[in-house]
N, C-alpha and C. Protein backbone atom coordinates (compact mmCIF):
# COMPACT_ATOMS: atom_id res chain seq x y z
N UNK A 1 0.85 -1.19 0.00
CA UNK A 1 0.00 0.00 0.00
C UNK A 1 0.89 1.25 0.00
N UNK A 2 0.65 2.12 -1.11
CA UNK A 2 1.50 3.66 -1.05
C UNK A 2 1.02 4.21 0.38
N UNK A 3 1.82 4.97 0.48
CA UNK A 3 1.78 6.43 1.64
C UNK A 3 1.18 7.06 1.47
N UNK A 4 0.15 7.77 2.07
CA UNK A 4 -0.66 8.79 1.58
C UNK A 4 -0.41 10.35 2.31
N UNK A 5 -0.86 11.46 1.75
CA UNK A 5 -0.79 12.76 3.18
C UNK A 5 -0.88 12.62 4.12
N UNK A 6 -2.37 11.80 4.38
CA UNK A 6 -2.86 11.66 5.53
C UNK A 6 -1.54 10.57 6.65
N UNK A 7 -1.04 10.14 6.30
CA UNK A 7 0.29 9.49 6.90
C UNK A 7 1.65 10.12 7.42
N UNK A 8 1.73 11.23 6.88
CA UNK A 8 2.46 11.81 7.23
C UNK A 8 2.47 12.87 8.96
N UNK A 9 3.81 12.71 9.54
CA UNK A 9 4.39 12.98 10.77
C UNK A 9 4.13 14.46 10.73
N UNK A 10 3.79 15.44 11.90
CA UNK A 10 4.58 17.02 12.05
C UNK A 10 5.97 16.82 11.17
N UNK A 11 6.19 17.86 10.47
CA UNK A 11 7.75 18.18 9.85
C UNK A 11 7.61 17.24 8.89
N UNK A 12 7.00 15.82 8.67
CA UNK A 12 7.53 15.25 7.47
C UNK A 12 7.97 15.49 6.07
N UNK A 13 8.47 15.52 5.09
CA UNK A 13 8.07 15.96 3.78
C UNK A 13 7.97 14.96 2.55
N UNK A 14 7.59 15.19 1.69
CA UNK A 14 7.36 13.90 0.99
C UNK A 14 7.04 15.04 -0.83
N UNK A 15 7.55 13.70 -1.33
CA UNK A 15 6.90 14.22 -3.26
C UNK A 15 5.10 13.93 -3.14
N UNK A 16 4.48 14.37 -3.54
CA UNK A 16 3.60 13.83 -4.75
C UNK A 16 3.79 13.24 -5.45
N UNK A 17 3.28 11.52 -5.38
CA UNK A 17 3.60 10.96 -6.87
C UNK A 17 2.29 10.72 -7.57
N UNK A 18 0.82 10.24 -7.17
CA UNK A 18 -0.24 10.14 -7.94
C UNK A 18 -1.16 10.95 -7.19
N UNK A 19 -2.74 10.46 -7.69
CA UNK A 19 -4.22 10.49 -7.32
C UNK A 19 -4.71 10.72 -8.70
N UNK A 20 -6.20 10.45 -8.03
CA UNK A 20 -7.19 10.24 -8.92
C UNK A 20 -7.79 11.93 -8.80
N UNK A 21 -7.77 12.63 -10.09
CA UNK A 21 -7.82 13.50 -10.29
C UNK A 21 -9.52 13.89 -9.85
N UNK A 22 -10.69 12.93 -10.45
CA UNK A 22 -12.04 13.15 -9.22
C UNK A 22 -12.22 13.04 -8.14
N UNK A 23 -11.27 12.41 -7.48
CA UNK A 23 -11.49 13.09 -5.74
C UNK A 23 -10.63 13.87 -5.16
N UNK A 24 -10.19 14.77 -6.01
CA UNK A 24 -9.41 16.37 -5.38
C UNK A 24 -9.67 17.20 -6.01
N UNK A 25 -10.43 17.96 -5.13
CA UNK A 25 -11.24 19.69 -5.68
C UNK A 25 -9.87 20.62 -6.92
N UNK A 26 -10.79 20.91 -7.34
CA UNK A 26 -9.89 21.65 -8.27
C UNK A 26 -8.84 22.85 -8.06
N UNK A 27 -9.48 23.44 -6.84
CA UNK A 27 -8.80 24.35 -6.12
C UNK A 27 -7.39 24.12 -5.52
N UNK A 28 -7.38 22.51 -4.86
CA UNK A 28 -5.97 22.20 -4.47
C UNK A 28 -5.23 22.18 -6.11
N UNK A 29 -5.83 21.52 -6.74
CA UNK A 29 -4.78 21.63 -8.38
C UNK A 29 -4.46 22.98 -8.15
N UNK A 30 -5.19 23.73 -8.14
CA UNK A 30 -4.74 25.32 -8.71
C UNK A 30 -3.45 25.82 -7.62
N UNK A 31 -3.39 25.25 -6.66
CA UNK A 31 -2.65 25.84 -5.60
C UNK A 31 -1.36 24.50 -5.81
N UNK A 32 -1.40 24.06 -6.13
CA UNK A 32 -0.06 23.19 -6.76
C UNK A 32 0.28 21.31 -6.32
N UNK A 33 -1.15 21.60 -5.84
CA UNK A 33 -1.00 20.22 -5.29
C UNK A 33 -1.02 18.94 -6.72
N UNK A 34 0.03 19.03 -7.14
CA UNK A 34 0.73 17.90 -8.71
C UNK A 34 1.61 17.14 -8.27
N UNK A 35 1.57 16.13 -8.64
CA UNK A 35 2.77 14.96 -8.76
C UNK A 35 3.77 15.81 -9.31
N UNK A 36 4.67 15.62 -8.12
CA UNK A 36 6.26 16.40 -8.53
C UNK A 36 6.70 17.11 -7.69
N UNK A 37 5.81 17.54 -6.63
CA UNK A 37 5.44 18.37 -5.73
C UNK A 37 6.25 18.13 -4.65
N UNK A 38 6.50 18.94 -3.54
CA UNK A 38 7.11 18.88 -2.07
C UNK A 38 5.76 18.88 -1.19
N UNK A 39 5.66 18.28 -0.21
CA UNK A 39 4.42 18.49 0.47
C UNK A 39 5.17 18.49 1.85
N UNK A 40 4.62 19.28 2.88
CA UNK A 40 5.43 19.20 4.15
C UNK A 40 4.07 19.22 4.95
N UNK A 41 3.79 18.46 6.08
CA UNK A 41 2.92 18.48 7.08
C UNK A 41 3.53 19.65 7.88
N UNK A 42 2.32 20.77 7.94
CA UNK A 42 3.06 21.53 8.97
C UNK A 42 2.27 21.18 10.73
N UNK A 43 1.31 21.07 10.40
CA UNK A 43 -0.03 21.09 11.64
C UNK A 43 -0.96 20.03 11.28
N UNK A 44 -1.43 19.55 12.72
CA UNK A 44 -2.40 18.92 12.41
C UNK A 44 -3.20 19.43 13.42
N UNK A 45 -4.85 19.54 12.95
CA UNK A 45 -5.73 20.69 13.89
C UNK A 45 -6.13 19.39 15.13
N UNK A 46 -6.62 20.23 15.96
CA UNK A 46 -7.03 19.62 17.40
C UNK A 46 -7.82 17.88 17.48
N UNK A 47 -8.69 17.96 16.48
CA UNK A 47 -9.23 16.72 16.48
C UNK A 47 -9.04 16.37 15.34
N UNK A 48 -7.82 16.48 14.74
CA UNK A 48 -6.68 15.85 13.35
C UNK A 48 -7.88 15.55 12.29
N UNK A 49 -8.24 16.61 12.01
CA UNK A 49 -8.68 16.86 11.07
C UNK A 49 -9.40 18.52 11.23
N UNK A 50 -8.41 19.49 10.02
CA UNK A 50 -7.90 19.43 8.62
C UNK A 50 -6.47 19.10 9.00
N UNK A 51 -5.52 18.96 8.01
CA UNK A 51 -4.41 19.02 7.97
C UNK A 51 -4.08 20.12 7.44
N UNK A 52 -2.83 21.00 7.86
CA UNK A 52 -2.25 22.02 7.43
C UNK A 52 -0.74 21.58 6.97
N UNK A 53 -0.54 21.96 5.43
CA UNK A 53 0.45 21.82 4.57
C UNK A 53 1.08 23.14 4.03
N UNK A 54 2.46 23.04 3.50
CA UNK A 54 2.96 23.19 2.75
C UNK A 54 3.17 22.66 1.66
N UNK A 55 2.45 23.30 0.03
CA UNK A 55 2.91 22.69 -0.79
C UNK A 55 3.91 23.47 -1.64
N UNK A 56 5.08 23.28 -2.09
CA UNK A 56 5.50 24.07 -3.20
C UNK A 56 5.75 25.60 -2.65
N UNK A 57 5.63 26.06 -1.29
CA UNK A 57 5.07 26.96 -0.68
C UNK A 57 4.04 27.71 -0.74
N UNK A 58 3.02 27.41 -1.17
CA UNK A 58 1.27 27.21 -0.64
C UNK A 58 0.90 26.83 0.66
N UNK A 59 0.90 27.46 1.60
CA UNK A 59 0.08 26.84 2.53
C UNK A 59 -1.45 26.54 2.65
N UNK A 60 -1.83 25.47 2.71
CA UNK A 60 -3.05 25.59 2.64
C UNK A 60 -3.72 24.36 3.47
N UNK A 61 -4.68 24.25 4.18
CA UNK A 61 -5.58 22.61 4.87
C UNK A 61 -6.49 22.01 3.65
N UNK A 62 -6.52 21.01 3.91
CA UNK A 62 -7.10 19.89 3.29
C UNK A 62 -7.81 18.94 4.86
N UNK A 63 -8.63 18.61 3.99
CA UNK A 63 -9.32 17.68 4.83
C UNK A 63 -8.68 15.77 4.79
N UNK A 64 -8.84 15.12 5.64
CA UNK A 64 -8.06 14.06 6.00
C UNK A 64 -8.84 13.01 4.78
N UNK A 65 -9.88 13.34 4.48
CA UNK A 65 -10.71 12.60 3.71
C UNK A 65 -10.06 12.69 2.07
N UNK A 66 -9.50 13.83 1.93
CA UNK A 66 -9.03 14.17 0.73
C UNK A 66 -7.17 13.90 0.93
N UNK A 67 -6.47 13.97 2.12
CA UNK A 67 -5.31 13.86 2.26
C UNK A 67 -5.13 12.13 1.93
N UNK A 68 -5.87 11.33 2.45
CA UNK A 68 -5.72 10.05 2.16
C UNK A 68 -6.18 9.74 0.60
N UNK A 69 -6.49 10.49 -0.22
CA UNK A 69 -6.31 10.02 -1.74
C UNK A 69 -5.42 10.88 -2.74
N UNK A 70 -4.16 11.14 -1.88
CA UNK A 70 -3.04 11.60 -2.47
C UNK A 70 -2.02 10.59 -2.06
N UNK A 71 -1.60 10.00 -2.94
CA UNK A 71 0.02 9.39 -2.79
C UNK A 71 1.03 9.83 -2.55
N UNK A 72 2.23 9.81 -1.99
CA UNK A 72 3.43 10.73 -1.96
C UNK A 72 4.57 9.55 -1.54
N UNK A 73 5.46 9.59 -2.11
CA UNK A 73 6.93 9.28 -1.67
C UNK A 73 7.82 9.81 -0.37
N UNK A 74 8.18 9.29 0.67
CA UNK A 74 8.66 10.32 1.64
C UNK A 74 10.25 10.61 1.00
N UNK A 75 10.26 11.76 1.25
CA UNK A 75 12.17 12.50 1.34
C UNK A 75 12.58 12.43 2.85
N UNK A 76 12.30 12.85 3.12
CA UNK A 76 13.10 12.59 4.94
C UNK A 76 11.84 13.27 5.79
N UNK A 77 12.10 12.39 7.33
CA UNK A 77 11.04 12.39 7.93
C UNK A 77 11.60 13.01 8.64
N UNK A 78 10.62 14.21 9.38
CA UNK A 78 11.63 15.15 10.59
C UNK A 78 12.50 16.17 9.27
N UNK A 79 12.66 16.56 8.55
CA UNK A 79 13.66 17.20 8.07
C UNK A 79 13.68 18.63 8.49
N UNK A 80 12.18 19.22 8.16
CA UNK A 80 12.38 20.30 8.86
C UNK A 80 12.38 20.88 9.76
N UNK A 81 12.58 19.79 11.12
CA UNK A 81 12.84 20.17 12.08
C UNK A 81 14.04 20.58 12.71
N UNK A 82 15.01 18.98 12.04
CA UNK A 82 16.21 19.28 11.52
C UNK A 82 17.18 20.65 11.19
N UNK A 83 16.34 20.66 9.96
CA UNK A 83 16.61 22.61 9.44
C UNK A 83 16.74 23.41 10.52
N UNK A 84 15.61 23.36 11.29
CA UNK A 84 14.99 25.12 12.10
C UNK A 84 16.29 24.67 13.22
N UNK A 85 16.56 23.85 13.77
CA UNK A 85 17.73 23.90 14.57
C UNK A 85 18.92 24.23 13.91
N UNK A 86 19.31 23.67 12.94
CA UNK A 86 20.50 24.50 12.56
C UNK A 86 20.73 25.80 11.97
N UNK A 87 19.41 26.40 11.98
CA UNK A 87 19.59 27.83 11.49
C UNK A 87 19.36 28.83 12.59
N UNK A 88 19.53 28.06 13.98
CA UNK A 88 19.47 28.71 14.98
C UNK A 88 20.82 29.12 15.90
């Protein structure tokens, strides 16, 4: 089974690699959510659901219902947490 958004850690980041283009509003397309993409979990709200992302630098929430029919590849888990300490 692929990885989906909805799988992803605080800080994780991951590509976009698929979905099924009818179950994601058109609006996330417009804001860059494409296979090819960087996606970073920034937040997850109180009763984990929406999720708050970084895409591409878009920030924007998605709902968990829609995060689980995006695929993604992880790049490193924790990375940007990583980062914010060493730029401190």
């Amino acid at each position: 089974m692929q990885p989906t958004i909805a799988s992803l850690k605080k800080g994780d980041l991951a590509i976009i690699k698929d979905f099924d283009v009818e179950s994601i509003p058109l609006k996330l397309l417009e804001m860059g959510c494409l296979p090819g993409n960087t996606v970073e979990l920034i937040q997850i709200a109180p009763f984990g659901d929406p999720l708050y992302l970084n895409i591409n630098g878009s920030h924007l929430a998605i709902r968990m219902e829609t995060a689980r029919e995006i695929e993604i590849e992880m790049i490193n888990q924790k990375k940007s947490a990583t980062m914010k300490k060493r730029t401190l």
